[in-house]
N, C-alpha and C. Protein backbone atom coordinates (compact mmCIF):
# COMPACT_ATOMS: atom_id res chain seq x y z
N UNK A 1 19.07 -158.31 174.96
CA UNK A 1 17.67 -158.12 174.58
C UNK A 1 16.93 -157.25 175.58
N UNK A 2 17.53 -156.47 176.38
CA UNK A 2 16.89 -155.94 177.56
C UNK A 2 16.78 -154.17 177.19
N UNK A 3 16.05 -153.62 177.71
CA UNK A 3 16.23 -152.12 177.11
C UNK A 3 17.23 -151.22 177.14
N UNK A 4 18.27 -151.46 178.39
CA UNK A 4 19.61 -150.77 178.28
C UNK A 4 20.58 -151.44 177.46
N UNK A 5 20.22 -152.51 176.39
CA UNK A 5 20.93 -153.22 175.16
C UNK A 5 20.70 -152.09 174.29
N UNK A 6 21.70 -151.07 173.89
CA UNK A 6 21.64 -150.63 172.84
C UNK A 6 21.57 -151.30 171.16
N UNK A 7 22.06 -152.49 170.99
CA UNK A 7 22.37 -152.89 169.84
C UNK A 7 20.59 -153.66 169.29
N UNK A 8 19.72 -153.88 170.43
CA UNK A 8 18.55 -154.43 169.93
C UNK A 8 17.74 -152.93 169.90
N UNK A 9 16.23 -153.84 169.50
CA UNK A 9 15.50 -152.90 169.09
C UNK A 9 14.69 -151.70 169.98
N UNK A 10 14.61 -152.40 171.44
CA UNK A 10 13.59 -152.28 172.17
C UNK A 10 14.61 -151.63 173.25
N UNK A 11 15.83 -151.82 173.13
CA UNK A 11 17.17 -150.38 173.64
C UNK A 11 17.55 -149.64 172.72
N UNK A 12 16.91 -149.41 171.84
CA UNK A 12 17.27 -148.43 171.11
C UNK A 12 15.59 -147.51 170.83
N UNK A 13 14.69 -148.16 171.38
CA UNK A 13 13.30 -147.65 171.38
C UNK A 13 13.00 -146.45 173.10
N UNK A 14 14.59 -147.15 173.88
CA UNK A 14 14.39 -146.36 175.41
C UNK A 14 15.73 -145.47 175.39
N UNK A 15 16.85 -146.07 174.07
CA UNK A 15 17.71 -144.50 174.09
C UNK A 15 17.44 -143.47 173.34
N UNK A 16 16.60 -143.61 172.16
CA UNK A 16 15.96 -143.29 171.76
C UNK A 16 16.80 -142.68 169.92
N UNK A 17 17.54 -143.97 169.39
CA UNK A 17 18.65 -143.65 168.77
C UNK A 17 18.24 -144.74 167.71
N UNK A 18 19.22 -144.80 166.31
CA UNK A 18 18.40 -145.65 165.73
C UNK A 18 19.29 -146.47 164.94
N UNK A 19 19.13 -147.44 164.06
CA UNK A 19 20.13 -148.52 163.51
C UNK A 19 20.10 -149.25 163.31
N UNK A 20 20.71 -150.40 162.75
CA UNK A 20 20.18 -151.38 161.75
C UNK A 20 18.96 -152.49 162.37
N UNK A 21 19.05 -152.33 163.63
CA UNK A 21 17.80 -153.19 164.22
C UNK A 21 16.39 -152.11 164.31
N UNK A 22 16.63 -150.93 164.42
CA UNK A 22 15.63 -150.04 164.46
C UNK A 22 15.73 -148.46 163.65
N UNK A 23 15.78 -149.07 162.02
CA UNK A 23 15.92 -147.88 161.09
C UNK A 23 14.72 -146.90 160.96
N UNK A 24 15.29 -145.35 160.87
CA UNK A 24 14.01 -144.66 160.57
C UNK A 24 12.93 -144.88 159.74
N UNK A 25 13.64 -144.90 158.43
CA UNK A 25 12.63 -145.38 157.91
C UNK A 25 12.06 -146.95 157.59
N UNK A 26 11.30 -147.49 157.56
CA UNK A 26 11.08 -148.93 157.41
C UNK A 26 10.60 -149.30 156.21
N UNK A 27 11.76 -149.74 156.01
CA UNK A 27 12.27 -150.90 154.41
C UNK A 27 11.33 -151.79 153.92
N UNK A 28 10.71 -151.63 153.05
CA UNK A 28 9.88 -152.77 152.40
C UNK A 28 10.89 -154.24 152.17
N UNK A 29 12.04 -154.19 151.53
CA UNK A 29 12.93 -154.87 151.22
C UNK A 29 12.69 -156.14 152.44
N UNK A 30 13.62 -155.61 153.80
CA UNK A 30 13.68 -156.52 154.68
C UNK A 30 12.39 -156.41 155.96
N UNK A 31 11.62 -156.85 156.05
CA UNK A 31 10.77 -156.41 157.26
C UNK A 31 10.89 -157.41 158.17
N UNK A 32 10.55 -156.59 159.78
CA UNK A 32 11.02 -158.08 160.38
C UNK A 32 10.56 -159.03 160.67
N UNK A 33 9.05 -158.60 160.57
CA UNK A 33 7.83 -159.31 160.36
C UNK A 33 6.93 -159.22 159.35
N UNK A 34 7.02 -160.21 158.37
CA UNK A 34 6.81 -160.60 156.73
C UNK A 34 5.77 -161.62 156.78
């Protein structure tokens, strides 16, 4: 959960890369906060 965690959201907000925790575009479907 730390920012050099690529696989969360908030290391992937400081590598600056993107994926199923932090998709470009943002999905009505699943949000992560609903």
């Amino acid at each position: 959960m730390g920012r050099g965690d690529n696989r969360s959201k908030k290391g992937k907000i400081t590598t600056g890369s993107y994926g199923v925790s932090r998709p470009k575009k943002a999905r009505n479907a699943k949000a992560k906060r609903a």
